[in-house]
N, C-alpha and C. Protein backbone atom coordinates (compact mmCIF):
# COMPACT_ATOMS: atom_id res chain seq x y z
N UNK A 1 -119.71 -118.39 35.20
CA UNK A 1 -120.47 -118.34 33.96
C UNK A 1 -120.19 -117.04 33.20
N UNK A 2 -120.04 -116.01 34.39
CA UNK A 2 -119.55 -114.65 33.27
C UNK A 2 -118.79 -114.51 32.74
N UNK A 3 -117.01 -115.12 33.01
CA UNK A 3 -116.26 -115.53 32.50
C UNK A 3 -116.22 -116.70 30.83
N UNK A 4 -116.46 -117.64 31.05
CA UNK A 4 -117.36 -118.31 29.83
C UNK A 4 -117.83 -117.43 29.01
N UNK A 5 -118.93 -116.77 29.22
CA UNK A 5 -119.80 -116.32 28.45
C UNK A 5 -118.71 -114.75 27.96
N UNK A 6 -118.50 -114.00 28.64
CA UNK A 6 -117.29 -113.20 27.57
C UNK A 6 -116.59 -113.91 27.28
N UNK A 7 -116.03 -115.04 27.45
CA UNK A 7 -114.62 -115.56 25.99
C UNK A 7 -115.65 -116.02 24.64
N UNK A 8 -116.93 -116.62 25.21
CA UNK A 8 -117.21 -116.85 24.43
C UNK A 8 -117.87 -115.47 23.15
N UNK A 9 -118.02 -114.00 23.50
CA UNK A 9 -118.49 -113.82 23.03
C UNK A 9 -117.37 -112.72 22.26
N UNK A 10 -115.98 -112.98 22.93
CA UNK A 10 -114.82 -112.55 22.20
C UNK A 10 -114.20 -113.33 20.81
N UNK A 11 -115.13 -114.77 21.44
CA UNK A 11 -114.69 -115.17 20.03
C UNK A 11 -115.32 -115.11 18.74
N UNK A 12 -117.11 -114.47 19.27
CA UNK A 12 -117.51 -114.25 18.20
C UNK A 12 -117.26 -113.49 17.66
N UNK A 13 -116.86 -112.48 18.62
CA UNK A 13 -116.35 -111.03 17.65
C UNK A 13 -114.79 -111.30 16.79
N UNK A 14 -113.94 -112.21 17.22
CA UNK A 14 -113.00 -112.56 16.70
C UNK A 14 -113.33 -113.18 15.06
N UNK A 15 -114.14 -114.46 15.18
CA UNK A 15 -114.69 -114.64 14.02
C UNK A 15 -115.30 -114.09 12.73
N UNK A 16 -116.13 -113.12 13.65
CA UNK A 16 -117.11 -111.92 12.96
C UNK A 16 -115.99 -111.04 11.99
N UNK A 17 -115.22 -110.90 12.89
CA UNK A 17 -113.84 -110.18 12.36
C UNK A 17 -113.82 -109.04 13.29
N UNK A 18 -114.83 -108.22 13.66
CA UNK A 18 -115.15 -107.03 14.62
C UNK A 18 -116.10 -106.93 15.33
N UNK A 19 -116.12 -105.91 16.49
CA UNK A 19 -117.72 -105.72 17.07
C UNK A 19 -118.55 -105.32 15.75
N UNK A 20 -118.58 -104.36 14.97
CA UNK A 20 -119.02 -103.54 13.98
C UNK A 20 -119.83 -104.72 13.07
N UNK A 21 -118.68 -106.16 12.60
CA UNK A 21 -119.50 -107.01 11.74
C UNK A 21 -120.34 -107.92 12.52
N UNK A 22 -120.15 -108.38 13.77
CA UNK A 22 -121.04 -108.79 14.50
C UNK A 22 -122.24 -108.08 14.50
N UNK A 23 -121.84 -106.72 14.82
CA UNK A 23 -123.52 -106.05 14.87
C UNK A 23 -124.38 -106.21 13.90
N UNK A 24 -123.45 -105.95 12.92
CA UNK A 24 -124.55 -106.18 11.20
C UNK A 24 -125.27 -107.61 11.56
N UNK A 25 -124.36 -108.42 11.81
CA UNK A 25 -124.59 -110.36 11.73
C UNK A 25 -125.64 -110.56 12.34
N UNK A 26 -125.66 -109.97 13.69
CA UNK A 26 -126.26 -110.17 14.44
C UNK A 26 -127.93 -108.96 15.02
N UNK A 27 -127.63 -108.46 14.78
CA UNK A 27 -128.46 -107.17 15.00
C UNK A 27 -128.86 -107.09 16.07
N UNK A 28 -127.06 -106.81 16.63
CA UNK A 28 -127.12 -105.83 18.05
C UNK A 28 -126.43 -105.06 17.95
N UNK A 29 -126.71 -103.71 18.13
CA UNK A 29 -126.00 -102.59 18.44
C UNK A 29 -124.56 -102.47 18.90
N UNK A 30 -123.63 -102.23 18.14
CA UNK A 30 -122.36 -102.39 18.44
C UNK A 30 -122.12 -101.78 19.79
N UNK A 31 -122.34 -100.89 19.77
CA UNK A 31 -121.80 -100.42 21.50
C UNK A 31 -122.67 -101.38 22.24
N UNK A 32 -123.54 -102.11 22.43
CA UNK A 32 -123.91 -102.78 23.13
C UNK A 32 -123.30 -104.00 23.57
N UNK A 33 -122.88 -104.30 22.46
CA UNK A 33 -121.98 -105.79 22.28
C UNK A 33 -120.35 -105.35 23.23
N UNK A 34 -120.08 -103.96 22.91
CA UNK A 34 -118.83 -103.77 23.38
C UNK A 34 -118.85 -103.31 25.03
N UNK A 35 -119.84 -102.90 25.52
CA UNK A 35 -120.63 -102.69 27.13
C UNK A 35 -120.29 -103.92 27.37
N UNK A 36 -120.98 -105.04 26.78
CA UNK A 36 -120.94 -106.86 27.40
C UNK A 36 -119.51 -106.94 27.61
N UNK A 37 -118.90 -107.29 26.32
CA UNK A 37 -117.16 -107.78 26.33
C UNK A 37 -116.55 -106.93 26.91
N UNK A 38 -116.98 -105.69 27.62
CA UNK A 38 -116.21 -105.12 29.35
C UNK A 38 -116.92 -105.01 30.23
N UNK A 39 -117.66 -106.33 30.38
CA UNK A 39 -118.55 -106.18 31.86
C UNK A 39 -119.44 -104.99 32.24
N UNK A 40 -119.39 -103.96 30.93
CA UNK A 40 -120.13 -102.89 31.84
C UNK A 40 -121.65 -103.27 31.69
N UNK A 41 -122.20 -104.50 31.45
CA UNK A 41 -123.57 -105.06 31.64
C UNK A 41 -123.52 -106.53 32.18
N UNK A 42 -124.05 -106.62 32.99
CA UNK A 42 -123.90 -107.76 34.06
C UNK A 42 -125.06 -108.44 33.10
N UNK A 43 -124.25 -110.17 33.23
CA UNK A 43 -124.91 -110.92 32.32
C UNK A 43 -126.06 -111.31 32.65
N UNK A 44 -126.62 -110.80 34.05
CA UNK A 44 -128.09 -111.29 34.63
C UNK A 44 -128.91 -110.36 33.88
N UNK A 45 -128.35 -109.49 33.44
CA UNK A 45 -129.66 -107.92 32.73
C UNK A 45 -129.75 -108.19 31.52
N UNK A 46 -129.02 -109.03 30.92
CA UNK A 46 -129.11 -109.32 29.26
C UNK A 46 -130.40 -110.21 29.19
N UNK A 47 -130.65 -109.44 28.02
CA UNK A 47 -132.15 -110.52 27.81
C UNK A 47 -132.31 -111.40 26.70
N UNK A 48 -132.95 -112.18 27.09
CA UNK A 48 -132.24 -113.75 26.65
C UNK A 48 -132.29 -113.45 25.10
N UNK A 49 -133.61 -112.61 24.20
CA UNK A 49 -133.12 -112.33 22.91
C UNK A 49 -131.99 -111.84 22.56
N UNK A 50 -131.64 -111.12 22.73
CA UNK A 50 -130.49 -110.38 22.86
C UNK A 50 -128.99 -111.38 22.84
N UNK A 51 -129.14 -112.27 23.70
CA UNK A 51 -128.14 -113.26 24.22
C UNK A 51 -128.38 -114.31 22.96
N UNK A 52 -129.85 -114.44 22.34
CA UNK A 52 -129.96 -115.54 21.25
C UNK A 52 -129.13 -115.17 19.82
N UNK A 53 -129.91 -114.22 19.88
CA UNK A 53 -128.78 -113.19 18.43
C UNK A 53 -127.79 -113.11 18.28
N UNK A 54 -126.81 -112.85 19.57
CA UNK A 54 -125.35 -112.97 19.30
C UNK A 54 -124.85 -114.65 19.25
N UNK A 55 -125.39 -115.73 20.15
CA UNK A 55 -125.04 -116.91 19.54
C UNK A 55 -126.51 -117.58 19.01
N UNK A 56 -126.77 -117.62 17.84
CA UNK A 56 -127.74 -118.36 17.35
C UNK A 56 -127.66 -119.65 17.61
N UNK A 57 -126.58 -120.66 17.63
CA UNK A 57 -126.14 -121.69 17.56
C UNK A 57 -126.36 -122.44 18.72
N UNK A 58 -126.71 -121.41 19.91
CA UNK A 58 -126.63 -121.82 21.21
C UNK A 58 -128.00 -123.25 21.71
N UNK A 59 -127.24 -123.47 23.16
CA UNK A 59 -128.51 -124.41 22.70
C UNK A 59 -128.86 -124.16 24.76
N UNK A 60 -129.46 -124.51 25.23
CA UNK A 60 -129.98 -124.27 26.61
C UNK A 60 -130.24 -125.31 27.09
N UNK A 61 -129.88 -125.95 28.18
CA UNK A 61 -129.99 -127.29 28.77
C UNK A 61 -130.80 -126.63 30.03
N UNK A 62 -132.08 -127.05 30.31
CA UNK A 62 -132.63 -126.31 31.53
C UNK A 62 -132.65 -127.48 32.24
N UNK A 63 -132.48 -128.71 32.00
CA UNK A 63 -132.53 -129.81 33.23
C UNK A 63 -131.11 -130.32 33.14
N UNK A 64 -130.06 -129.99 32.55
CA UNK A 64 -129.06 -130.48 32.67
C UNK A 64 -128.30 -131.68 32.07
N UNK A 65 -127.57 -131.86 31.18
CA UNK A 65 -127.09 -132.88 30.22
C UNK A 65 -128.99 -133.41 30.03
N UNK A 66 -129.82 -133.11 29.26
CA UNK A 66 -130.85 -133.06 28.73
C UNK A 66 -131.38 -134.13 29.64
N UNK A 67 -131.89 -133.70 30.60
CA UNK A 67 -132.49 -134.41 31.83
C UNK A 67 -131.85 -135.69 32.81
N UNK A 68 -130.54 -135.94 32.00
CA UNK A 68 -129.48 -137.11 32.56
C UNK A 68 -129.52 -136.92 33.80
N UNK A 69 -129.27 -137.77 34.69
CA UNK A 69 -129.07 -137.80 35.89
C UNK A 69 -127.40 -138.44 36.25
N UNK A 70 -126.77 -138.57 37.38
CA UNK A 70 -125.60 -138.91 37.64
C UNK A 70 -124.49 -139.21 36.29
N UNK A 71 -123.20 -140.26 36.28
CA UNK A 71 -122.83 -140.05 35.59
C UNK A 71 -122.92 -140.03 33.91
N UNK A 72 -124.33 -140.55 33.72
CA UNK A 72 -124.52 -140.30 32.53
C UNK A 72 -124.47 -139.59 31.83
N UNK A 73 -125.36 -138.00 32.76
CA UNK A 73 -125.77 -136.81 32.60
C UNK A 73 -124.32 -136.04 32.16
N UNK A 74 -123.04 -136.60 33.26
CA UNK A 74 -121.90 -136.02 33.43
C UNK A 74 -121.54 -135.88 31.85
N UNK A 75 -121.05 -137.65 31.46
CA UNK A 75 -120.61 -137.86 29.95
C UNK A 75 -121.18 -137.01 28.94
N UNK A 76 -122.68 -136.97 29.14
CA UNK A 76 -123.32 -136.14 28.10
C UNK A 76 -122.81 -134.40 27.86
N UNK A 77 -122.92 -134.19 29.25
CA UNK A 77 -122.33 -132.75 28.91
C UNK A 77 -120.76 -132.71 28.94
N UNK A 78 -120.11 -133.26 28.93
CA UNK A 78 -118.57 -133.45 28.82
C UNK A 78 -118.21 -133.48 27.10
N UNK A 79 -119.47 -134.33 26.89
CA UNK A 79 -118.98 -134.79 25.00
C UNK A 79 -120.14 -133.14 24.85
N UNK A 80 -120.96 -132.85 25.31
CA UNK A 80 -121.54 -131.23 24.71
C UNK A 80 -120.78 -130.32 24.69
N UNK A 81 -119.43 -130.69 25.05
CA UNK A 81 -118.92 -129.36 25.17
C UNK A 81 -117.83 -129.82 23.96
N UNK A 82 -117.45 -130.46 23.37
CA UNK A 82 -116.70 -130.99 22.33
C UNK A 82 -116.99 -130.42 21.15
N UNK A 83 -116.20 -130.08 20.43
CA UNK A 83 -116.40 -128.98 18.88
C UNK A 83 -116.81 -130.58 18.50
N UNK A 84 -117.28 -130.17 16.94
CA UNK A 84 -117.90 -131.31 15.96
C UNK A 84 -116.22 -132.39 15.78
N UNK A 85 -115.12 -131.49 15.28
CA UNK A 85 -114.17 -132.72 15.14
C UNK A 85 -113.71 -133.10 16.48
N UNK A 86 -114.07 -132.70 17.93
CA UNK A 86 -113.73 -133.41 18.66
C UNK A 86 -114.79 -134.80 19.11
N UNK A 87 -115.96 -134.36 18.80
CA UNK A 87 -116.86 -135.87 18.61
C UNK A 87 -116.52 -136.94 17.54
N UNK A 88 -116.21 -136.16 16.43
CA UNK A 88 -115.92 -137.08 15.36
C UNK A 88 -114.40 -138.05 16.07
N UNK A 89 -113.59 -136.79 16.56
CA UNK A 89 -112.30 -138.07 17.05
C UNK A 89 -112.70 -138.96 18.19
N UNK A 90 -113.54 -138.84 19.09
CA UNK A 90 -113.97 -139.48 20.07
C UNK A 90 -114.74 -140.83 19.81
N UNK A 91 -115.62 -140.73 18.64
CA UNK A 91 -116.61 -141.45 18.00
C UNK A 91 -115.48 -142.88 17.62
N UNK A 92 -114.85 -142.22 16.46
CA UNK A 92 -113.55 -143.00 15.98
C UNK A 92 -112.87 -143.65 17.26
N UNK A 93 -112.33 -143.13 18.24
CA UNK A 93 -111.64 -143.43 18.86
C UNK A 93 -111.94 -144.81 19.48
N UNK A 94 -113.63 -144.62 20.26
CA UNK A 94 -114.39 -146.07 20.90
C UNK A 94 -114.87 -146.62 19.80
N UNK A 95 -114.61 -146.41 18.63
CA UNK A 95 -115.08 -147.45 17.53
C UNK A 95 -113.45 -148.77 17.24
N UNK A 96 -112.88 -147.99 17.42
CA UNK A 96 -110.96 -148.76 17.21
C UNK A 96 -111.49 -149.45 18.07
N UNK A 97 -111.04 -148.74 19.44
CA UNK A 97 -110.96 -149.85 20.62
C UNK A 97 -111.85 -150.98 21.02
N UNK A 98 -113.72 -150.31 20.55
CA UNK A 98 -114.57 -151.63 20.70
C UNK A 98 -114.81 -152.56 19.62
N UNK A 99 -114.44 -151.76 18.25
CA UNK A 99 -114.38 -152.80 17.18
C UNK A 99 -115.13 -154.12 17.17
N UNK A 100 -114.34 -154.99 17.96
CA UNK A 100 -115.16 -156.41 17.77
C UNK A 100 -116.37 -156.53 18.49
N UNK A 101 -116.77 -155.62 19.86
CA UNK A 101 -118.02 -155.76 20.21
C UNK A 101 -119.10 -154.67 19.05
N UNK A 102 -118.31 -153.34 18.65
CA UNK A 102 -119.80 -153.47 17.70
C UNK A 102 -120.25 -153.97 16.59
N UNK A 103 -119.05 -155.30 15.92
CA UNK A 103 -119.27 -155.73 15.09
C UNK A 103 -120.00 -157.04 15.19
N UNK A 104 -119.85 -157.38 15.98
CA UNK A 104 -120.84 -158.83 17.16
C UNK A 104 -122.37 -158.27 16.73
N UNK A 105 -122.91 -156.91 17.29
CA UNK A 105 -123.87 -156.12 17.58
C UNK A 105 -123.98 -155.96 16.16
N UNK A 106 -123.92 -155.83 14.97
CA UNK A 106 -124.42 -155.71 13.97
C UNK A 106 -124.50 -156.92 13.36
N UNK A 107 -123.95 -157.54 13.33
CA UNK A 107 -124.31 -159.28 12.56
C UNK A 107 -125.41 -160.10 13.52
């Protein structure tokens, strides 16, 4: 997870453009942000505000693919981890192939 969580938070700074505009963005202390993206703060001591600010976007599954159980649960967090155009191509994709059953299902 610590792994994950610094790429992910290299890419915000990538996006941001810098630690420096992240900090503004975000309002965390640039050297703080730059302690994280070299491990010199172990991601168990970060506190979860702190962790919200730099990804706002984030979202927290505390029971897991949102309470799913077996492979359902699996699919769910498999497609959660999919950027927006990779749902959109996925969506498309079982719409081609099932075509005539969801068109049965709507008439």
């Amino acid at each position: 997870m610590e792994k994950e969580f610094n790429n992910a938070l290299r890419e915000r700074i990538h996006k941001a453009g810098s630690e420096v505009k992240l900090s503004k963005i975000a309002g965390v202390d640039q050297s703080k942000i730059n302690r994280i993206k070299n491990n010199s703060v172990p991601i168990n001591n970060l506190r979860l505000g702190t962790v919200r600010k730099l990804f706002p976007d984030m979202r927290i599954d505390f029971l897991g693919a949102d309470g799913k159980k077996g492979m359902e649960g699996k699919i769910i967090a498999m497609i959660g981890k999919l950027s927006p155009e990779e749902r959109n191509d996925l969506a498309l994709a079982i719409a081609a192939k099932y075509k005539h059953s969801i068109e049965e299902k709507l008439d």
